[in-house]
Protein backbone atom coordinates (compact mmCIF):
# COMPACT_ATOMS: atom_id res chain seq x y z
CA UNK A 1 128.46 82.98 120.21
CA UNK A 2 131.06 79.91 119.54
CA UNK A 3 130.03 77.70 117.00
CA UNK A 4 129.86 74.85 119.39
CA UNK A 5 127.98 76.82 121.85
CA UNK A 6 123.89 76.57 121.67
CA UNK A 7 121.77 79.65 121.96
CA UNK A 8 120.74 78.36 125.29
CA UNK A 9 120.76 80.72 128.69
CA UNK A 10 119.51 80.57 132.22
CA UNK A 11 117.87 83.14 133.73
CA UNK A 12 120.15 83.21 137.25
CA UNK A 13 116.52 84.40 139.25
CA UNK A 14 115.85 80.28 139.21
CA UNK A 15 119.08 79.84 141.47
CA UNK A 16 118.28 82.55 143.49
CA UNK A 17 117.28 80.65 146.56
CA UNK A 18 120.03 77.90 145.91
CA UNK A 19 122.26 77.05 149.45
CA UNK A 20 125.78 77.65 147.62
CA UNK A 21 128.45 80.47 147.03
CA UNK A 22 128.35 82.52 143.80
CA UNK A 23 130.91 80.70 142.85
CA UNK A 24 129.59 77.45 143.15
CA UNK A 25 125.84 78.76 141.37
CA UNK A 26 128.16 79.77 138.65
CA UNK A 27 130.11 76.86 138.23
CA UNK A 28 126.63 74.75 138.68
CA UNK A 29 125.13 76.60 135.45
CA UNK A 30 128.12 76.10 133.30
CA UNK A 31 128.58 72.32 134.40
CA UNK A 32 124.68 71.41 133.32
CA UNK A 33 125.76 72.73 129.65
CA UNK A 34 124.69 76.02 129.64
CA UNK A 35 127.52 79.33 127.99
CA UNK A 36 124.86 82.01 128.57
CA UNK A 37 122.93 83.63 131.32
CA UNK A 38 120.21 86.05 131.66
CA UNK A 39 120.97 88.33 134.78
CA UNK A 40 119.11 89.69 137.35
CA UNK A 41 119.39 93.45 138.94
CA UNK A 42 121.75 93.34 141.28
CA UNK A 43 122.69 97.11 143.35
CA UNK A 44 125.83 95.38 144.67
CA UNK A 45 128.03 94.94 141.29
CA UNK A 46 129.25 97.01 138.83
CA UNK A 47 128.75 95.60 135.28
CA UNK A 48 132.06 95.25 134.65
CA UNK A 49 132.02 93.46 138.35
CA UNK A 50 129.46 91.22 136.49
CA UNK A 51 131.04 90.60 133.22
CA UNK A 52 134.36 89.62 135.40
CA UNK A 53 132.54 87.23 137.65
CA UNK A 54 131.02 85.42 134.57
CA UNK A 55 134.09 85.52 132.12
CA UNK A 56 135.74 83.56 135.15
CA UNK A 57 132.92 80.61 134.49
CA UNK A 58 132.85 80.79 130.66
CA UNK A 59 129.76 82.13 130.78
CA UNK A 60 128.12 85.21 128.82
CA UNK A 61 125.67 87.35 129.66
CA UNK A 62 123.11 87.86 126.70
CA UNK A 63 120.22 90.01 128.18
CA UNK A 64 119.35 90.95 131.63
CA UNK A 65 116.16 91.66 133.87
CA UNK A 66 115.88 95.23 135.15
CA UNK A 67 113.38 96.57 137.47
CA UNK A 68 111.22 99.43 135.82
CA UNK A 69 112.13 101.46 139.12
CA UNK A 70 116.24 100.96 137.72
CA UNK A 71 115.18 103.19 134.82
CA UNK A 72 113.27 105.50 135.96
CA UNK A 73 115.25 105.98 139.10
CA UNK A 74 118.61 106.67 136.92
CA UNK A 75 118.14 105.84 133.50
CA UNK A 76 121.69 106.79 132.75
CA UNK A 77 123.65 104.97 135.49
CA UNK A 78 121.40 101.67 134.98
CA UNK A 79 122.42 102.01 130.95
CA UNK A 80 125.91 102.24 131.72
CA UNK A 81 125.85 99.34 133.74
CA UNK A 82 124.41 97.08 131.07
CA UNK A 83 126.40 98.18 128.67
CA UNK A 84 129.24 97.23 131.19
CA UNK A 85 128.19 94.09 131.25
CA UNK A 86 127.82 93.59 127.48
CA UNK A 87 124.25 92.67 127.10
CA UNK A 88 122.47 93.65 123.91
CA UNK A 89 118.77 93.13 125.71
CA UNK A 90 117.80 94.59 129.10
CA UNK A 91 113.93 93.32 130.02
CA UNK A 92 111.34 94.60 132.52
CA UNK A 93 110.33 91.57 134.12
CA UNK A 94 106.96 92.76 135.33
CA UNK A 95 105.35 96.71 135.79
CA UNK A 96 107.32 98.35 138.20
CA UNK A 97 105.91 99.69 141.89
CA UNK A 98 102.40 99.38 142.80
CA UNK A 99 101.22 98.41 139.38
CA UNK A 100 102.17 95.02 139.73
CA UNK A 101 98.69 92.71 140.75
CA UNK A 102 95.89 90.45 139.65
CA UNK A 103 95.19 92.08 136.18
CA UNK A 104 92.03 92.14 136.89
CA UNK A 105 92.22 94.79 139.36
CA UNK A 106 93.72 97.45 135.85
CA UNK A 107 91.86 98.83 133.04
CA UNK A 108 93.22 99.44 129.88
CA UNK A 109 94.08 102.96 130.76
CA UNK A 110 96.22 101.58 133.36
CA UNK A 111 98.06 99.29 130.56
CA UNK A 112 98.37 102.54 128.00
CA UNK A 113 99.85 103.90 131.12
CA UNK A 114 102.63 101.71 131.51
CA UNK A 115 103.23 101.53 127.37
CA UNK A 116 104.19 105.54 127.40
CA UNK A 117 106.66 104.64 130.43
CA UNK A 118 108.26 101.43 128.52
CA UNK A 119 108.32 103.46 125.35
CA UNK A 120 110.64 106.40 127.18
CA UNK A 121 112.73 104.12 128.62
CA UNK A 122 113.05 102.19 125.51
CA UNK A 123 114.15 105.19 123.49
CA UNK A 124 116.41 105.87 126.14
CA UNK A 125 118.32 101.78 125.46
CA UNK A 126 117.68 102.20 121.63
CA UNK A 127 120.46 105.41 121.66
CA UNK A 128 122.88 103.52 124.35
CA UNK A 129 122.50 100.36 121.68
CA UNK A 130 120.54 97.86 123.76
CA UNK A 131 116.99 96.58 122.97
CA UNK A 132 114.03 96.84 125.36
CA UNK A 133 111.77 93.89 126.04
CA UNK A 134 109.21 93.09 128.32
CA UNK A 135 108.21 89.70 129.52
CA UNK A 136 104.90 88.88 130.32
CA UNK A 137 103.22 86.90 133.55
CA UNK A 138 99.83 85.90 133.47
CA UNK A 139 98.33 89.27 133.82
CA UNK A 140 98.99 90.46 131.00
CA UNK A 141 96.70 87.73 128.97
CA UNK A 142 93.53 89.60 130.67
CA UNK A 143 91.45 90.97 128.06
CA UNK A 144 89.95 94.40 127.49
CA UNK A 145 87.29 94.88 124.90
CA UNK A 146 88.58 92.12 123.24
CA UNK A 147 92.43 93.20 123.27
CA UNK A 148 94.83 91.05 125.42
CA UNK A 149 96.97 93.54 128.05
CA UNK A 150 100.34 92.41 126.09
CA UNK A 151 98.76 93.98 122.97
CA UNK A 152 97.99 97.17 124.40
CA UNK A 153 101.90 97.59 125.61
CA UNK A 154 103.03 96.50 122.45
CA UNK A 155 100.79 97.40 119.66
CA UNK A 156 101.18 100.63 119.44
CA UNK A 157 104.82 100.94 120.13
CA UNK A 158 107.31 101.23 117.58
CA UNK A 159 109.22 97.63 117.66
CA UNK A 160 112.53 98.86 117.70
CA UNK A 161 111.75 100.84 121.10
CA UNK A 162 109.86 98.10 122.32
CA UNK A 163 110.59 94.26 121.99
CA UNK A 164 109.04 91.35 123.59
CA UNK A 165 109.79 88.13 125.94
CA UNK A 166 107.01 85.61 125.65
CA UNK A 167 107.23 83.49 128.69
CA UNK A 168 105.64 80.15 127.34
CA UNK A 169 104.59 79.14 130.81
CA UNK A 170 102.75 82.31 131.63
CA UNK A 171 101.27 82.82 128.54
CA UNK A 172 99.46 79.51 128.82
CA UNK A 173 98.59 79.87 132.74
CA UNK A 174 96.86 83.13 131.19
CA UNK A 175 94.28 81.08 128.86
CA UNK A 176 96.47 81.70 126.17
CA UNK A 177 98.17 80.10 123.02
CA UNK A 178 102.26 80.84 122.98
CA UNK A 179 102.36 79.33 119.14
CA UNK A 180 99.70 82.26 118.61
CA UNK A 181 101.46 85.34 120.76
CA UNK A 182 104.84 84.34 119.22
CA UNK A 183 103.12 84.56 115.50
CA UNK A 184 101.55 87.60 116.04
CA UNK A 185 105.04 89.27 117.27
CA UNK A 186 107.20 87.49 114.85
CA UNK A 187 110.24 89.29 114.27
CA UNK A 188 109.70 91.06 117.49
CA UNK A 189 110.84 88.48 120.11
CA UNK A 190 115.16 87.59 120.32
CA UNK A 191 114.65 85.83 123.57
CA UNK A 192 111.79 83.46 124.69
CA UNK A 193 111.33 82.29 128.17
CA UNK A 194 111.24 78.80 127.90
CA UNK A 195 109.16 77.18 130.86
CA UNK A 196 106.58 74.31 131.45
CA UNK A 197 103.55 74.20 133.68
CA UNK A 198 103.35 70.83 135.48
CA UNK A 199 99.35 68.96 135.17
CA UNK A 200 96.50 70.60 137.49
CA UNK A 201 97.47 69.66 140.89
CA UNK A 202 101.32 68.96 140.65
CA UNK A 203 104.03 70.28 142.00
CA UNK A 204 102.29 72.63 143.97
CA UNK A 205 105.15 73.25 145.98
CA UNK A 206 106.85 74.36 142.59
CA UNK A 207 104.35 76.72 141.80
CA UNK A 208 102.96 74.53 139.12
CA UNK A 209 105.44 74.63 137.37
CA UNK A 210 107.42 72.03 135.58
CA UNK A 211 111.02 71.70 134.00
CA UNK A 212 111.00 71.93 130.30
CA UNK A 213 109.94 69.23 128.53
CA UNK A 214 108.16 67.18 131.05
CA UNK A 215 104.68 69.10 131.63
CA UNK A 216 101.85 70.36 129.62
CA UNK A 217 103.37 72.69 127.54
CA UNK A 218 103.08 71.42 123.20
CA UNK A 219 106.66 72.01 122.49
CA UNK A 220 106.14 70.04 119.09
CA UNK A 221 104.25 73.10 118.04
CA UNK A 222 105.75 75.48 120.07
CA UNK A 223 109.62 75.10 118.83
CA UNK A 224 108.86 75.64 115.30
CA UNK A 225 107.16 79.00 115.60
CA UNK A 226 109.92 80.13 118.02
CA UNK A 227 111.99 79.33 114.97
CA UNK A 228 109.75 80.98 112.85
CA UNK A 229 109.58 84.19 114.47
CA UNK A 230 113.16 85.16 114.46
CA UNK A 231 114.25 83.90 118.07
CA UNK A 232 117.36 83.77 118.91
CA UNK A 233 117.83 82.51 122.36
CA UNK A 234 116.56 80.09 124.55
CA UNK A 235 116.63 80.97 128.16
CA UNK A 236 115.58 78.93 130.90
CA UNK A 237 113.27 79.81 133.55
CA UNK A 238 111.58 77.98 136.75
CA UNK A 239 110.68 80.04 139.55
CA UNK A 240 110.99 77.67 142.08
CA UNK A 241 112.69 74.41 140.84
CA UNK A 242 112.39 70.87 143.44
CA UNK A 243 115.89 70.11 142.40
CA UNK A 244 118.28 73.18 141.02
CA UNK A 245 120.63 71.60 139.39
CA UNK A 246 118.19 68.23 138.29
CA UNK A 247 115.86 71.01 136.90
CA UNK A 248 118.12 73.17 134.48
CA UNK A 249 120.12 70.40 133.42
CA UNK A 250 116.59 68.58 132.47
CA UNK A 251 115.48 71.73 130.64
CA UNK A 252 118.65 72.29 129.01
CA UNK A 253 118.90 68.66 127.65
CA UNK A 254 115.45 68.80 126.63
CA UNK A 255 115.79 71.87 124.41
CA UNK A 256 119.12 70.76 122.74
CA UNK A 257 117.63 67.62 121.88
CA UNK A 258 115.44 69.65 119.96
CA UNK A 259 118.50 71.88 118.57
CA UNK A 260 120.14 68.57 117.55
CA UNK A 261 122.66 69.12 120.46
């Protein structure tokens, strides 16, 4: 990281659906502020294809989001890749094939299930030198005899096979406190999804969601324990923004105000 660079990165899935070039997505992200990304899986570059399409913005890439399938499918070829590309975290974004749904519709066997998968594949990083995470939706704050879903993937796991990405957002559409799931894995999380749900009712065509900073979310409370747990990265997600380029350079500003950039 350059010492006038903030620990800030955009996850590239918000500009998936933008009307421009590569190019121009790229040169979007680096003109609202932002030095780092968070990639996506992409089939149709190499990672050092990656690495030379983002050196060519000024851009980094600090952790990317891999489908579980990637892994499984060739756990060796999807390493290589990522170490191509330079990241030191790789992140299943969600469970992987028919697993994904309504939480609701899993038991906790189901969870335990997909914690012996994650903790393979996350032996499997550990030796290439790359951490594992997993970032949460709102599923995964269903309970189960009084145990959230996130804490049956993680609390049994060994932390340095298996890390964590809180995404704020979710965590509260879930009925659940991110101060209190970023405590409880202090140490444990080097990237948190930073995201904002807008007030019941708004921006329903935005999933509810808002850019950082201007919905529901209690940053004031919510900054210091990122701090607090050891994170070191900010990266910016909205799923579907109103305005790309309006939204992550609101999001970014927001957070850097709160960097003291």
């Amino acid at each position: 990281m350059t010492e006038s660079a903030l620990p800030i990165g955009l996850q590239l899935y918000t500009l998936r659906n933008m009307d421009a070039t590569e190019d121009e997505v790229l040169a979007a992200v680096k003109g609202a502020g932002y030095a780092y990304v968070e990639t996506v899986h992409r089939t149709d570059l190499s990672g050092a294809d990656w690495k030379s399409l983002l050196d060519g913005h000024g851009l980094s890439a600090v952790s990317a989001h891999v489908p579980q399938e990637a892994f499984e499918g060739d756990l060796d070829g999807t390493l290589r890749t990522y170490s191509d590309l330079g990241v030191e975290h790789v992140i299943v974004p969600a469970p992987g094939g028919d697993f994904f749904g309504p939480a609701t519709e899993y038991g906790a066997a189901d969870w335990t299930r997909l914690a012996d998968s994650l903790r393979s594949i996350g032996q499997g990083c550990r030796d290439a030198g790359m951490n594992l995470l997993y970032h949460n939706h709102w599923q995964e704050m269903a309970q189960f005899d009084g145990r959230l879903a996130i804490d049956i993937l993680l609390a049994d796991t060994d932390p340095d096979v298996l890390g964590y990405e809180p995404d704020c957002a979710w965590i509260s559409k879930g009925g659940q406190d991110p101060v209190e799931l970023l405590r409880r894995y202090a140490g444990r999380v080097p990237c948190v999804h930073m995201k904002d749900l807008a007030p019941e009712g708004e921006n329903e065509d935005q999933m509810g969601l808002a850019d950082v900073g201007s919905g529901t979310l209690d940053w004031d409370a919510i900054f210091p324990q990122i701090s607090a747990s050891g994170a070191r990265w900010y990266i910016v997600e909205h799923d579907m923004p109103g305005d790309y380029i309006q939204s992550i350079t609101n999001s970014y500003e927001f957070i850097a105000g709160h960097l003291g950039g």
